[in-house]
PDB file of N, CA and C in Angstrom:
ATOM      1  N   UNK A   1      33.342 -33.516  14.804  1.00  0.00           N
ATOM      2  CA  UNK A   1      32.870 -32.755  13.658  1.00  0.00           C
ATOM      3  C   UNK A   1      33.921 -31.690  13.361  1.00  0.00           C
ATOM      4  N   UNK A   2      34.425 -31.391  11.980  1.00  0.00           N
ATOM      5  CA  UNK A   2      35.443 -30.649  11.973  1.00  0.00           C
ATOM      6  C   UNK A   2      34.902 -29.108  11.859  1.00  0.00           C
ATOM      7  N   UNK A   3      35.619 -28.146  11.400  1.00  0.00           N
ATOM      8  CA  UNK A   3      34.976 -26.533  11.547  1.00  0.00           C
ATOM      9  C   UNK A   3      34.283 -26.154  10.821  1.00  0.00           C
ATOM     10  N   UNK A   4      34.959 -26.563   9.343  1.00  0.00           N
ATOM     11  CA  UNK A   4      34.166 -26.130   8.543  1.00  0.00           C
ATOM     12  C   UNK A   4      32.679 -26.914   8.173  1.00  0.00           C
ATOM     13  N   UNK A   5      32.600 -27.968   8.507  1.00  0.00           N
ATOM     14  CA  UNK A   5      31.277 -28.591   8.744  1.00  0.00           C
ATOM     15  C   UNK A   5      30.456 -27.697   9.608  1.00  0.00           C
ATOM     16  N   UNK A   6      30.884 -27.598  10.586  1.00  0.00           N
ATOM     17  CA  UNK A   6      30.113 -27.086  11.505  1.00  0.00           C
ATOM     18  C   UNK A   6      29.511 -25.459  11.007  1.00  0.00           C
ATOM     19  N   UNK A   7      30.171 -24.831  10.753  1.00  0.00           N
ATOM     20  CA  UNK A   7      30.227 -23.340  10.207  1.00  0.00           C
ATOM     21  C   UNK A   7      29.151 -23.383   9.118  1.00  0.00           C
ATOM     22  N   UNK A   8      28.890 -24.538   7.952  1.00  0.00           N
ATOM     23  CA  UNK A   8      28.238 -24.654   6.929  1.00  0.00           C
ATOM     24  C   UNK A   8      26.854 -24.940   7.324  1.00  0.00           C
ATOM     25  N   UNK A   9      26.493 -25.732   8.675  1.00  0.00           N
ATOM     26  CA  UNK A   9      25.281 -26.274   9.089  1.00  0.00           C
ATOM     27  C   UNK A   9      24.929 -25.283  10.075  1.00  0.00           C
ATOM     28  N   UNK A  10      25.970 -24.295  10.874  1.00  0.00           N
ATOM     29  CA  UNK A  10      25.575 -23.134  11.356  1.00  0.00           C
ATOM     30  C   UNK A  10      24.642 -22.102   9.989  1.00  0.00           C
ATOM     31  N   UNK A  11      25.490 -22.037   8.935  1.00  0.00           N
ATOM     32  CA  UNK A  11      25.150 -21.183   8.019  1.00  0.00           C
ATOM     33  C   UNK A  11      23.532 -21.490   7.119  1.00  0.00           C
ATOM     34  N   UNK A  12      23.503 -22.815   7.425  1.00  0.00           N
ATOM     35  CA  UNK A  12      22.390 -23.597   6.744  1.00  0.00           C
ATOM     36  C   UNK A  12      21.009 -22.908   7.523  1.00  0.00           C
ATOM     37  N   UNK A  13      21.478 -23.377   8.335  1.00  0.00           N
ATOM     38  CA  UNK A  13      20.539 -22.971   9.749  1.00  0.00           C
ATOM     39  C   UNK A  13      19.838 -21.623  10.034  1.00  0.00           C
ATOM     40  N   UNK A  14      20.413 -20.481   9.727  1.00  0.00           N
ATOM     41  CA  UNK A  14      20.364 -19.227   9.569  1.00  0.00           C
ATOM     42  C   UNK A  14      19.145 -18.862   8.354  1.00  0.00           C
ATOM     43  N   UNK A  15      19.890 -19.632   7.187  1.00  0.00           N
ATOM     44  CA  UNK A  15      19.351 -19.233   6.187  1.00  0.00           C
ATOM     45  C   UNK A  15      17.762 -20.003   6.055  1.00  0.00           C
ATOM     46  N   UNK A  16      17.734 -20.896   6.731  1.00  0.00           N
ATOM     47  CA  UNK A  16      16.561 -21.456   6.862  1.00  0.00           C
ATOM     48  C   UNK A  16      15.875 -20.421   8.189  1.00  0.00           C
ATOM     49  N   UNK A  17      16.373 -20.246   8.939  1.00  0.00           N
ATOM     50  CA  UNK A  17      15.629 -19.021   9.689  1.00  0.00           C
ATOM     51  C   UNK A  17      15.172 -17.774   9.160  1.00  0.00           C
ATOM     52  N   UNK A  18      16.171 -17.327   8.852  1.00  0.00           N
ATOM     53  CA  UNK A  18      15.691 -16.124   7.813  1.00  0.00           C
ATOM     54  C   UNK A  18      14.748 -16.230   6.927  1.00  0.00           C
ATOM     55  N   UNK A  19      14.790 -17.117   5.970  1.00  0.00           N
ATOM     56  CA  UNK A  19      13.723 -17.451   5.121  1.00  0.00           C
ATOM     57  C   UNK A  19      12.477 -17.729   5.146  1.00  0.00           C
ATOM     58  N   UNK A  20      12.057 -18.483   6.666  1.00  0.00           N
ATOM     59  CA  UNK A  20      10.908 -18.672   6.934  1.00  0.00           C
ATOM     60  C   UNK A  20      10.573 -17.157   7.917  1.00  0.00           C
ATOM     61  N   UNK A  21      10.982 -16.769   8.325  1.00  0.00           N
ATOM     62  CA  UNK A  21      10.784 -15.248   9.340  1.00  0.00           C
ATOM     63  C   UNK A  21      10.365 -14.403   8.031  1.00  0.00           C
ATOM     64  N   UNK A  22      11.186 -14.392   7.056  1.00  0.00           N
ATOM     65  CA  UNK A  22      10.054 -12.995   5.876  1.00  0.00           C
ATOM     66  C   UNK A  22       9.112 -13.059   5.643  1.00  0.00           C
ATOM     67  N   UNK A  23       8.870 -14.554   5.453  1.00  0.00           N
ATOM     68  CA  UNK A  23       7.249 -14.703   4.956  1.00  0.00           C
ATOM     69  C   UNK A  23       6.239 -14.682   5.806  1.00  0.00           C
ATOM     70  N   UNK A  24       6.849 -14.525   7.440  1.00  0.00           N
ATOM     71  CA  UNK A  24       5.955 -14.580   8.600  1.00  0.00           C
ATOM     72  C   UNK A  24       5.530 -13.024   8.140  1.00  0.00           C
ATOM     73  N   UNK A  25       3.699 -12.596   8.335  1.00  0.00           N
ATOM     74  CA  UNK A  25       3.122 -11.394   8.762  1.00  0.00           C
ATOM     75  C   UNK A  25       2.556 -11.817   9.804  1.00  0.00           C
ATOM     76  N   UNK A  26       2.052 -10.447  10.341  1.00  0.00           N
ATOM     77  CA  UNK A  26       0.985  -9.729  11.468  1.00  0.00           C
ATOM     78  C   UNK A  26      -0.134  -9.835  10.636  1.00  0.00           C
ATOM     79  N   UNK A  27      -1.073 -10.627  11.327  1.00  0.00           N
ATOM     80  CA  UNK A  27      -2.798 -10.335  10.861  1.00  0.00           C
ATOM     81  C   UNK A  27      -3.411  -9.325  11.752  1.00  0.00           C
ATOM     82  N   UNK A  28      -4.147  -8.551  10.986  1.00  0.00           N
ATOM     83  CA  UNK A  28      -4.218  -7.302  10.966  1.00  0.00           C
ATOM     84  C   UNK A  28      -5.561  -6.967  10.949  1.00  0.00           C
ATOM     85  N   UNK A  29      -6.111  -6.592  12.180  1.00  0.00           N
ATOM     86  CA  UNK A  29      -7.602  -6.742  12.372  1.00  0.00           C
ATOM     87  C   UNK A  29      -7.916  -5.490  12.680  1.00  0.00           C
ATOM     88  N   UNK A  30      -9.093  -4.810  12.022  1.00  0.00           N
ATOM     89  CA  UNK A  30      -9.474  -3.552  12.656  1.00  0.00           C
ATOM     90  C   UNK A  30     -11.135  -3.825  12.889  1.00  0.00           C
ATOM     91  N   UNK A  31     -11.584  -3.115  14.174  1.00  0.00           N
ATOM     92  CA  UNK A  31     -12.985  -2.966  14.859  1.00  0.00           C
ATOM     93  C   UNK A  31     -13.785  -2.646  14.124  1.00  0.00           C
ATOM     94  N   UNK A  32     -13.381  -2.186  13.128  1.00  0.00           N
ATOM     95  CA  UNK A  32     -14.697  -0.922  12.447  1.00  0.00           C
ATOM     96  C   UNK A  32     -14.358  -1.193  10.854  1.00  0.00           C
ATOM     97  N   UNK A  33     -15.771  -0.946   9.911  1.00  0.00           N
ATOM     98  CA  UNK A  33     -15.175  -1.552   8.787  1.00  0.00           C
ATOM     99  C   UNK A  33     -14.621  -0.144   7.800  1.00  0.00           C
ATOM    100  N   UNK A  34     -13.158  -0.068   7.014  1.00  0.00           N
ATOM    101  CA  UNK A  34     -12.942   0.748   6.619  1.00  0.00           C
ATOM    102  C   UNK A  34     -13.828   1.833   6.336  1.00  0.00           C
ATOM    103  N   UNK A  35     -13.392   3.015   6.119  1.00  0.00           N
ATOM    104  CA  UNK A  35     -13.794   3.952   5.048  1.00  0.00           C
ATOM    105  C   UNK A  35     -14.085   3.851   3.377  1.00  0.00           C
ATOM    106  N   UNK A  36     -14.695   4.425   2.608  1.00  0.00           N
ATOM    107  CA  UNK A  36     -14.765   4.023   1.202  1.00  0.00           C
ATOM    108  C   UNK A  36     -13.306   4.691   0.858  1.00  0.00           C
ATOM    109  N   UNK A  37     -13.184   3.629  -0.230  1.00  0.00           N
ATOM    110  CA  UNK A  37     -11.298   4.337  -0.549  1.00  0.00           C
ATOM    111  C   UNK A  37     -11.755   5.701  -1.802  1.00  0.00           C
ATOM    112  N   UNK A  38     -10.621   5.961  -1.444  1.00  0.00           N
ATOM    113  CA  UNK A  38     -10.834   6.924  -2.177  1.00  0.00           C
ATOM    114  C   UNK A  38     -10.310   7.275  -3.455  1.00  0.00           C
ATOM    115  N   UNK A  39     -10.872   8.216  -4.125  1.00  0.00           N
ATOM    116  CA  UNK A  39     -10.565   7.953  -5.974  1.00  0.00           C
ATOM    117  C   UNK A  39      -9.461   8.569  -6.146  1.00  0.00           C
ATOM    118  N   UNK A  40      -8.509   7.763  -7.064  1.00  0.00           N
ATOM    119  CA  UNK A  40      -7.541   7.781  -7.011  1.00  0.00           C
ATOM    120  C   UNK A  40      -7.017   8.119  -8.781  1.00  0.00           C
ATOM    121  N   UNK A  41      -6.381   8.938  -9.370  1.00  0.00           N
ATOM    122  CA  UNK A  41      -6.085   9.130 -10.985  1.00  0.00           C
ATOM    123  C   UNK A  41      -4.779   7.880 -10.771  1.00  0.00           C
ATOM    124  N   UNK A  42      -5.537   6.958 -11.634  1.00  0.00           N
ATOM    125  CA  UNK A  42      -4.736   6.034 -12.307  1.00  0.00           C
ATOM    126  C   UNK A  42      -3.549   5.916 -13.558  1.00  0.00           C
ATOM    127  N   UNK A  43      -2.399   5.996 -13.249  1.00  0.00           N
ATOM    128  CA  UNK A  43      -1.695   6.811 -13.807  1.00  0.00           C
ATOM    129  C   UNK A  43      -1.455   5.671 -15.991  1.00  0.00           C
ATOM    130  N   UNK A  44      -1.287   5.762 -16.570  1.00  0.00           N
ATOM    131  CA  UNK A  44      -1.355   5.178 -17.790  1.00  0.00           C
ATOM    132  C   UNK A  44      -0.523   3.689 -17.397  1.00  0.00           C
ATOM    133  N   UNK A  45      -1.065   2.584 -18.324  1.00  0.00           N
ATOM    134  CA  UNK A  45      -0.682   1.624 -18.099  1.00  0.00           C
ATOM    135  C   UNK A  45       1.248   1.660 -18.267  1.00  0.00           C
ATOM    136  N   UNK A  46       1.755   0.904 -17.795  1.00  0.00           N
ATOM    137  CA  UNK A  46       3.243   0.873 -17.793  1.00  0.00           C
ATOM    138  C   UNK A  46       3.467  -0.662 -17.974  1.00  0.00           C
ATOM    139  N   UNK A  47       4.586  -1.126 -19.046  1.00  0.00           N
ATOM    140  CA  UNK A  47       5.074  -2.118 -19.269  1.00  0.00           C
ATOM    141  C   UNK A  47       5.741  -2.599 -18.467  1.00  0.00           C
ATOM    142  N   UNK A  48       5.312  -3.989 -17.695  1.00  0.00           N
ATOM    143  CA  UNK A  48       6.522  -4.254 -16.583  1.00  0.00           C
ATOM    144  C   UNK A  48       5.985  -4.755 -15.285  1.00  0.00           C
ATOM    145  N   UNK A  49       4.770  -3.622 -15.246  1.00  0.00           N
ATOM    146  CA  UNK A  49       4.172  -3.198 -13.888  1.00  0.00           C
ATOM    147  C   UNK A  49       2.862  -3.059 -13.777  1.00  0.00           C
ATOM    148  N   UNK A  50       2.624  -3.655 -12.503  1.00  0.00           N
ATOM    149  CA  UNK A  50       0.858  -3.928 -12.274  1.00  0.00           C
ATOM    150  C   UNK A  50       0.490  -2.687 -10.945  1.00  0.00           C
ATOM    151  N   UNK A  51      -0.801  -1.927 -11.547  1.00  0.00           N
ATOM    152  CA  UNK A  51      -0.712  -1.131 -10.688  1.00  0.00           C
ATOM    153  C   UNK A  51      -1.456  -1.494  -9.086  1.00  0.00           C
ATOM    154  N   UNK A  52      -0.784  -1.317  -8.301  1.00  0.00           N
ATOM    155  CA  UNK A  52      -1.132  -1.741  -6.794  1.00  0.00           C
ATOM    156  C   UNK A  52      -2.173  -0.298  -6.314  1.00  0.00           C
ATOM    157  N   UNK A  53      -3.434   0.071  -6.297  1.00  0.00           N
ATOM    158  CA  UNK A  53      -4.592   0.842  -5.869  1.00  0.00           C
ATOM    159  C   UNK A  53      -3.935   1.109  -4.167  1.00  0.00           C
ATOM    160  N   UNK A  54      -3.949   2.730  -4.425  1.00  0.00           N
ATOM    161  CA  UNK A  54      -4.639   2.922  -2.587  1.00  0.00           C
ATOM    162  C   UNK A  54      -5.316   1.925  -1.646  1.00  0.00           C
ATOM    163  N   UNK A  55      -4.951   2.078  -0.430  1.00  0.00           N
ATOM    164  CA  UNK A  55      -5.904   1.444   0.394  1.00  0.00           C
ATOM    165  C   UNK A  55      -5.946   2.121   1.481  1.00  0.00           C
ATOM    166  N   UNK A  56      -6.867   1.566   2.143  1.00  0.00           N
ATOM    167  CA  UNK A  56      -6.696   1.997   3.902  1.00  0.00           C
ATOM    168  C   UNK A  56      -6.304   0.822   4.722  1.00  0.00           C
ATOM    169  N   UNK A  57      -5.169   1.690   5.616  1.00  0.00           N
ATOM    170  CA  UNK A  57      -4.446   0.833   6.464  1.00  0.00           C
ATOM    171  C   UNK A  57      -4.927   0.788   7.565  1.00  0.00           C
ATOM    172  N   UNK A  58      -4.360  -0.300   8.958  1.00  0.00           N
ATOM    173  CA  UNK A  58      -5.116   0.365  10.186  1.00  0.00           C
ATOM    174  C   UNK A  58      -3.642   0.414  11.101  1.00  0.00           C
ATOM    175  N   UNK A  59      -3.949   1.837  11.863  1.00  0.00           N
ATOM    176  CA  UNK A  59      -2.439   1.990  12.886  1.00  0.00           C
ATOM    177  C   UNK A  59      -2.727   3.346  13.495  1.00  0.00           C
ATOM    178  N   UNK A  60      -2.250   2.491  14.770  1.00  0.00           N
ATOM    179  CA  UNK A  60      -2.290   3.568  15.794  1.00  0.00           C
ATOM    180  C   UNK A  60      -4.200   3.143  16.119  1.00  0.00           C
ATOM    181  N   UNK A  61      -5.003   2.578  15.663  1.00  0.00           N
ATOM    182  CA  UNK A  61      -6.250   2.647  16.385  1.00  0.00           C
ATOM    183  C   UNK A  61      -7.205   3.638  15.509  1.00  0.00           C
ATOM    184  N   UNK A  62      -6.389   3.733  14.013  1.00  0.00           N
ATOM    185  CA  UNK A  62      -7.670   4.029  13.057  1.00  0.00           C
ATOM    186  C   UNK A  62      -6.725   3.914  11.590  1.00  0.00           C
ATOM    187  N   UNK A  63      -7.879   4.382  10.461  1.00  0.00           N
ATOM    188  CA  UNK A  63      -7.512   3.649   8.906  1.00  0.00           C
ATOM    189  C   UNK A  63      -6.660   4.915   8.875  1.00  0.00           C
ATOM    190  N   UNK A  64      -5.576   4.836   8.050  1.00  0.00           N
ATOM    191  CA  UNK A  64      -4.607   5.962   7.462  1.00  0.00           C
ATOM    192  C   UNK A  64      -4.785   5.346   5.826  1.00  0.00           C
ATOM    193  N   UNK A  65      -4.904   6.319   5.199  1.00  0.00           N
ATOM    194  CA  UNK A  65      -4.757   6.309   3.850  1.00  0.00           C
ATOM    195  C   UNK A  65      -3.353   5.783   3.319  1.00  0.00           C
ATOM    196  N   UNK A  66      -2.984   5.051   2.533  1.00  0.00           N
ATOM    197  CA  UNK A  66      -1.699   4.935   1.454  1.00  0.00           C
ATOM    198  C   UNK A  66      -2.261   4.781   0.189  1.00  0.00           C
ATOM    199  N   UNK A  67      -1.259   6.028  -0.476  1.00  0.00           N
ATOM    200  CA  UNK A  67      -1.519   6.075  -2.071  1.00  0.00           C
ATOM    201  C   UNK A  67      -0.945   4.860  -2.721  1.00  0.00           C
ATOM    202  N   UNK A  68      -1.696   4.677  -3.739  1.00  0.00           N
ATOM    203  CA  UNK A  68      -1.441   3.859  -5.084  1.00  0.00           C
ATOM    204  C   UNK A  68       0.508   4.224  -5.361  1.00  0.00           C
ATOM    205  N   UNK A  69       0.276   2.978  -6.100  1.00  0.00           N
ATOM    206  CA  UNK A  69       1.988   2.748  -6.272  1.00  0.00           C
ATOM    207  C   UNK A  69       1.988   1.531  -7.618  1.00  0.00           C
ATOM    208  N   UNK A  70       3.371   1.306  -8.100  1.00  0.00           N
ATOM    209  CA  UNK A  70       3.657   0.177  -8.865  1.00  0.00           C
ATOM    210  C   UNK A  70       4.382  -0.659  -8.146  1.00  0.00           C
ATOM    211  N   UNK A  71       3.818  -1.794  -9.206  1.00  0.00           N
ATOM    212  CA  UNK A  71       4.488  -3.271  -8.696  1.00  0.00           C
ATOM    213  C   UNK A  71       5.119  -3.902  -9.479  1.00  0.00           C
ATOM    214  N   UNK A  72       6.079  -4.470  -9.883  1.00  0.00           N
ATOM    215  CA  UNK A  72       7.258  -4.816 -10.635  1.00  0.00           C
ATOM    216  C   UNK A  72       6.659  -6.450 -11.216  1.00  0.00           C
ATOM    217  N   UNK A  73       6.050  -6.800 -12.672  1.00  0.00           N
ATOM    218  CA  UNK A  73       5.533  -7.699 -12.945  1.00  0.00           C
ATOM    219  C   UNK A  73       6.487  -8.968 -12.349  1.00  0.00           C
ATOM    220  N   UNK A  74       5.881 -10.041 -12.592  1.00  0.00           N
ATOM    221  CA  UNK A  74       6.419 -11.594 -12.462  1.00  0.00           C
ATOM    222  C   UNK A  74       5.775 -12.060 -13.291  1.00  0.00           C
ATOM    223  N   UNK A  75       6.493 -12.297 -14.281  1.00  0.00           N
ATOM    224  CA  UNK A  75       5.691 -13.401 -15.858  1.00  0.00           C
ATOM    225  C   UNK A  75       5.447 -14.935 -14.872  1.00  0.00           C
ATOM    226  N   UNK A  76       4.014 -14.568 -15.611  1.00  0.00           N
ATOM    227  CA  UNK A  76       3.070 -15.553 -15.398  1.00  0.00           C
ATOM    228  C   UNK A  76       2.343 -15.735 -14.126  1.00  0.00           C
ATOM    229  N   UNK A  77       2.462 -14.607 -13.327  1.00  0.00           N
ATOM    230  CA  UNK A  77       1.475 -14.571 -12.548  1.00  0.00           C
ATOM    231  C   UNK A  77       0.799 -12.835 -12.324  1.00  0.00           C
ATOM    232  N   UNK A  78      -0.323 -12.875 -11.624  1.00  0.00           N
ATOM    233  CA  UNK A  78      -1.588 -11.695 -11.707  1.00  0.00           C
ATOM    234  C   UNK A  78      -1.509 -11.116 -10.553  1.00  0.00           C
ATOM    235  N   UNK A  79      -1.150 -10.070 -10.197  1.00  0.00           N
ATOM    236  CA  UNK A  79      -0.931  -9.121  -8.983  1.00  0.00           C
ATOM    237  C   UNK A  79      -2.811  -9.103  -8.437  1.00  0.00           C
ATOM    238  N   UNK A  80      -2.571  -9.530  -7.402  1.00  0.00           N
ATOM    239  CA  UNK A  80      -4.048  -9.617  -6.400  1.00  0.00           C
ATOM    240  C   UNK A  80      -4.117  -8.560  -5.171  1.00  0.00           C
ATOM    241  N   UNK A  81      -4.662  -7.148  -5.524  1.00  0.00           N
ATOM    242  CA  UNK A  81      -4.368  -6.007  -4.356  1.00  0.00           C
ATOM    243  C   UNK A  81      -4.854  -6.436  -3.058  1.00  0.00           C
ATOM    244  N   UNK A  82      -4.220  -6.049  -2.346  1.00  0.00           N
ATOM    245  CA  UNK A  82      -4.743  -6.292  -0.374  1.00  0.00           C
ATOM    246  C   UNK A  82      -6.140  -5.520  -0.607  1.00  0.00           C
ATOM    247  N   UNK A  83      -7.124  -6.762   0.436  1.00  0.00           N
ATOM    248  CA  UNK A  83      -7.804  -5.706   0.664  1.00  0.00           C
ATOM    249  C   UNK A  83      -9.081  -5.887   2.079  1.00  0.00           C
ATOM    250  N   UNK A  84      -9.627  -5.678   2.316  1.00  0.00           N
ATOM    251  CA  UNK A  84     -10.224  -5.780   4.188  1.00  0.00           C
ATOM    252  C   UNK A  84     -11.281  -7.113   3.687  1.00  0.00           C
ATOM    253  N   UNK A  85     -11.779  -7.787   4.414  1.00  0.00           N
ATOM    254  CA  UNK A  85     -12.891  -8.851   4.083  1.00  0.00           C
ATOM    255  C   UNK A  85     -13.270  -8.901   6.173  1.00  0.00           C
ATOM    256  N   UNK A  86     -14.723  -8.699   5.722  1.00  0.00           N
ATOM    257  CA  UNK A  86     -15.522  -8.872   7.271  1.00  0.00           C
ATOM    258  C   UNK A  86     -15.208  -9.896   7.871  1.00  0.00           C
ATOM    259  N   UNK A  87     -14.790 -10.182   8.866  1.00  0.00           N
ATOM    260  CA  UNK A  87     -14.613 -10.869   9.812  1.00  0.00           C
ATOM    261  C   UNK A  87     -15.185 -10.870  11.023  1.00  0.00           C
ATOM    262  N   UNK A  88     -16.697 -11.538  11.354  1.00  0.00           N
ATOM    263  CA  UNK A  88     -16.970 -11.540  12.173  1.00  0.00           C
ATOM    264  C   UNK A  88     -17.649 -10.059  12.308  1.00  0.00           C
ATOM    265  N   UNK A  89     -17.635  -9.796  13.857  1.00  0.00           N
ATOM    266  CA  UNK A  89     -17.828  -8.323  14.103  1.00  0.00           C
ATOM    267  C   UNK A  89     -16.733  -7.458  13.404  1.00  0.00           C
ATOM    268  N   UNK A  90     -15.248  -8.036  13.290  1.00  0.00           N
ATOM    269  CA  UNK A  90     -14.331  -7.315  13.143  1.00  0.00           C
ATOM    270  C   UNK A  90     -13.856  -7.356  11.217  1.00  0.00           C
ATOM    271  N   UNK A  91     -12.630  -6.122  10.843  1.00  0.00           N
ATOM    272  CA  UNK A  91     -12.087  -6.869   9.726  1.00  0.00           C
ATOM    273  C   UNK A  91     -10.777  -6.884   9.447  1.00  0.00           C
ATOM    274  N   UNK A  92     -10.657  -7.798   8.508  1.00  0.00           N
ATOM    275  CA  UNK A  92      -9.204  -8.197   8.642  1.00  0.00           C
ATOM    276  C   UNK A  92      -9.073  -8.102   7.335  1.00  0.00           C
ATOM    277  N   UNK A  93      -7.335  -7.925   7.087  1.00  0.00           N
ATOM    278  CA  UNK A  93      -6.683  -6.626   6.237  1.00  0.00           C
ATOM    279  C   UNK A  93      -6.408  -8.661   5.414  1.00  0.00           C
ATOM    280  N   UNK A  94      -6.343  -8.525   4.129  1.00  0.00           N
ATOM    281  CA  UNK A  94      -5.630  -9.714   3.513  1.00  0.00           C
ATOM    282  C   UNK A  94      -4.460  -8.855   2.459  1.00  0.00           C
ATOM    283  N   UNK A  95      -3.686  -9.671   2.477  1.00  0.00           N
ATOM    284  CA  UNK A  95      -2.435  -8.860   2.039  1.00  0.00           C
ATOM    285  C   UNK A  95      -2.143  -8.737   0.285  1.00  0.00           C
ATOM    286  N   UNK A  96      -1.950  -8.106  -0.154  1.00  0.00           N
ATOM    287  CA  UNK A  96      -1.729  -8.046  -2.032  1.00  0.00           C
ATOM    288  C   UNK A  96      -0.890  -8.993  -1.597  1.00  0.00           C
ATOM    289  N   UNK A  97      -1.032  -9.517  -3.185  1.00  0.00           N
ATOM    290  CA  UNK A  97       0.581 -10.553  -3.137  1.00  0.00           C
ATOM    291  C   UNK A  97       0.236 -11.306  -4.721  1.00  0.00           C
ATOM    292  N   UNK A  98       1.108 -12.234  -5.313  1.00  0.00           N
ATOM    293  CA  UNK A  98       0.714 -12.356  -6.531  1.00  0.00           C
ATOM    294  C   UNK A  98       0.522 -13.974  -6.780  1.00  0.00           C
ATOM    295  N   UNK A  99      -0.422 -13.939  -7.773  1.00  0.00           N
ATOM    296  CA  UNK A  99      -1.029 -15.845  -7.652  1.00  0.00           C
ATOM    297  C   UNK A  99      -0.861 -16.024  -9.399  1.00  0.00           C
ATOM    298  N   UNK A 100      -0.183 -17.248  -9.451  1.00  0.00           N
ATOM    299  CA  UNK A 100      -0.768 -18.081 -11.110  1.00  0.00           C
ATOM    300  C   UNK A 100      -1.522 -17.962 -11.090  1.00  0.00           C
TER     301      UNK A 100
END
């Protein structure tokens, strides 16, 4: 096999690693079911951008608040915010992310 073959299927290889490792998350389970979120001034609609709502996170062994933020549109699909769904005794965090 000559070098530069080799170097290209090294490089292939990588990039197929990398690529599948971003999309890997941590599922994210907390004991207790959040707190009510809290009200948040929604700032005026903005062209472009879908607004992503506060939530409660879980770390360290309880919910921490994160404020509301923007999200940078993708024509033709609908920004879906993260958000906790019961699981069992426990709940688990499902992640924003955006769907056709």
């Amino acid at each position: 096999m000559n070098m530069q073959k080799l170097v290209r299927m090294l490089a292939a290889g990588v990039a197929a690693l990398s690529t599948s490792a971003a999309f890997a998350q941590a599922v994210i389970v907390a004991p207790i079911a959040p707190p009510a979120a809290r009200v948040e001034v929604v700032p005026p609609p903005r062209a472009g951008y879908a607004w992503d709502p506060g939530h409660w996170r879980w770390a360290g062994g309880r919910y921490v608040w994160g404020a509301g933020h923007w999200q940078t549109m993708h024509p033709g699909y609908r920004w879906v915010p993260g958000h906790w769904v019961a699981h069992g005794p426990n709940w688990r965090w499902v992640p924003a992310h955006w769907v056709r």
